[in-house]
C-alpha atoms as a PDB file:
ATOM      1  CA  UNK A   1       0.220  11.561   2.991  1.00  0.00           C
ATOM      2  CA  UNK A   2      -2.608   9.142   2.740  1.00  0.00           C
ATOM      3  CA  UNK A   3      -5.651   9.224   4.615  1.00  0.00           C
ATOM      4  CA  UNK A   4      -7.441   5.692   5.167  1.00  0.00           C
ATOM      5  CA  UNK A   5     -11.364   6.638   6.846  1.00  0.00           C
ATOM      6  CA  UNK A   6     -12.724   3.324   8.397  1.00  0.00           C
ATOM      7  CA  UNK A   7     -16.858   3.153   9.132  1.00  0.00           C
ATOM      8  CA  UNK A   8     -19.392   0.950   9.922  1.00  0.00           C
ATOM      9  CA  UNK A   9     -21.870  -0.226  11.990  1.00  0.00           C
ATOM     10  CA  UNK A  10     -20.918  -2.087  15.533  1.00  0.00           C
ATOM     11  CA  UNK A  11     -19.072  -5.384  15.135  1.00  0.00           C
ATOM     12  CA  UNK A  12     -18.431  -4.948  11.162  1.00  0.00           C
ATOM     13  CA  UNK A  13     -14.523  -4.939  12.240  1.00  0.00           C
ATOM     14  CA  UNK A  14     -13.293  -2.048  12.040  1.00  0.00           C
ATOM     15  CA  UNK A  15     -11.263  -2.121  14.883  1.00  0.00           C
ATOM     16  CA  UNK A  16      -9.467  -5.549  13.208  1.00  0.00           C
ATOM     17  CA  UNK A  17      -8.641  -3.767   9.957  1.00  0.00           C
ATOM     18  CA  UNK A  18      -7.576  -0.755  12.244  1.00  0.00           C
ATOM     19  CA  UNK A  19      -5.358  -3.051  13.735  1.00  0.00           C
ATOM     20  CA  UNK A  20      -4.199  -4.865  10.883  1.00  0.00           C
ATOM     21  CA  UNK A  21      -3.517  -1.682   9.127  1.00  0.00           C
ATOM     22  CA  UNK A  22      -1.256  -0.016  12.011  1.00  0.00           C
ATOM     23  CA  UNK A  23       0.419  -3.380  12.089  1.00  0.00           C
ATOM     24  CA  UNK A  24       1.457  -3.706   8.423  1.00  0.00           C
ATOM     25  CA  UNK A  25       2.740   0.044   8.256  1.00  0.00           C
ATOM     26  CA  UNK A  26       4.900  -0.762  11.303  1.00  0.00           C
ATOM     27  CA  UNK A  27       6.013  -3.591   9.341  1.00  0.00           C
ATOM     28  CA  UNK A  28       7.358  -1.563   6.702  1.00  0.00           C
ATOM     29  CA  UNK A  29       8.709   1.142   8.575  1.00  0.00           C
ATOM     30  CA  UNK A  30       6.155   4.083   7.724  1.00  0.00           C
ATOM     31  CA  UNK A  31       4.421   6.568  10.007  1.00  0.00           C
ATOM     32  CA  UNK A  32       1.053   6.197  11.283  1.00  0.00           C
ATOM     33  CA  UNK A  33      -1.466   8.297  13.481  1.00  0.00           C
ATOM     34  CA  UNK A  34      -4.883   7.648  14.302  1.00  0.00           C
ATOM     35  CA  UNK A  35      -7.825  10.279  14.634  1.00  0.00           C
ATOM     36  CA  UNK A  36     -10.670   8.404  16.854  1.00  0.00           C
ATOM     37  CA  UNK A  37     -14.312  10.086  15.996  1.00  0.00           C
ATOM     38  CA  UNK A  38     -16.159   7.991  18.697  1.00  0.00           C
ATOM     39  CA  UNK A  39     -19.434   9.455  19.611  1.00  0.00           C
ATOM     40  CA  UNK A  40     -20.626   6.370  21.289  1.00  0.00           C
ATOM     41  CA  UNK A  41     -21.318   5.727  25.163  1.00  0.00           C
ATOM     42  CA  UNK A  42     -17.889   3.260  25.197  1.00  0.00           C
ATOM     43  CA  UNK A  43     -15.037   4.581  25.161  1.00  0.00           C
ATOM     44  CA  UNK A  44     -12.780   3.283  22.424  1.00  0.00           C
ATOM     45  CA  UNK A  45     -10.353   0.919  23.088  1.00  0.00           C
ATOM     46  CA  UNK A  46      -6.928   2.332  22.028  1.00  0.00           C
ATOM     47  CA  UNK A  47      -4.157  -0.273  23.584  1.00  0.00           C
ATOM     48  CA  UNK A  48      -3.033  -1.478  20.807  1.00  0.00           C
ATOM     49  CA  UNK A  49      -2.972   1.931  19.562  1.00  0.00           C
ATOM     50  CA  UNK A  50      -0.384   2.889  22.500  1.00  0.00           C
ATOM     51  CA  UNK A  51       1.608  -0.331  22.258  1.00  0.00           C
ATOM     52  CA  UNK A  52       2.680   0.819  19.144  1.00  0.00           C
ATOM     53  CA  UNK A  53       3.847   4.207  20.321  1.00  0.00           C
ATOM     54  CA  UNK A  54       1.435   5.842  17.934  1.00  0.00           C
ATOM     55  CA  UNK A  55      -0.195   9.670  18.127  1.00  0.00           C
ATOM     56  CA  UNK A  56      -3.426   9.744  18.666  1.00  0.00           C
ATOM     57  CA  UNK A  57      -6.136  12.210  18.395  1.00  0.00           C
ATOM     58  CA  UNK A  58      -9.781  12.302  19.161  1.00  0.00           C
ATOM     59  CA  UNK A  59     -12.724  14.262  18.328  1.00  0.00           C
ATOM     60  CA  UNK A  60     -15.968  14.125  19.963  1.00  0.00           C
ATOM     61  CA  UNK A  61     -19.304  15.194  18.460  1.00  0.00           C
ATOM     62  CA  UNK A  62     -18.960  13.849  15.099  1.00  0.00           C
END
């Protein structure tokens, strides 16, 4: 299994390379899941996350 950690401050693009990411595993067939740390007052936007059928888990407090 390999773990990929994304960070950074607001609007560095982490939610592109997220996407990119998910994307190109789909493309070649391997599982992904995504664990969403968001400790932020807005609430992360995960559509992309569900179009793709994908498990997703989220912790809050850092």
């Amino acid at each position: 299994m390999r773990l990929i950690c994304v960070s950074g401050i607001k609007g560095s693009g982490k939610t592109t390379l997220i996407k990119a990411l998910i994307r190109k595993a789909a493309e070649l067939d391997k599982p992904s899941a995504v664990i969403v740390n968001e400790s932020g007052e807005e609430a992360y936007d995960d559509a992309f996350i569900n179009d793709l059928k994908l498990p997703v888990e989220y912790l809050r407090g850092g």
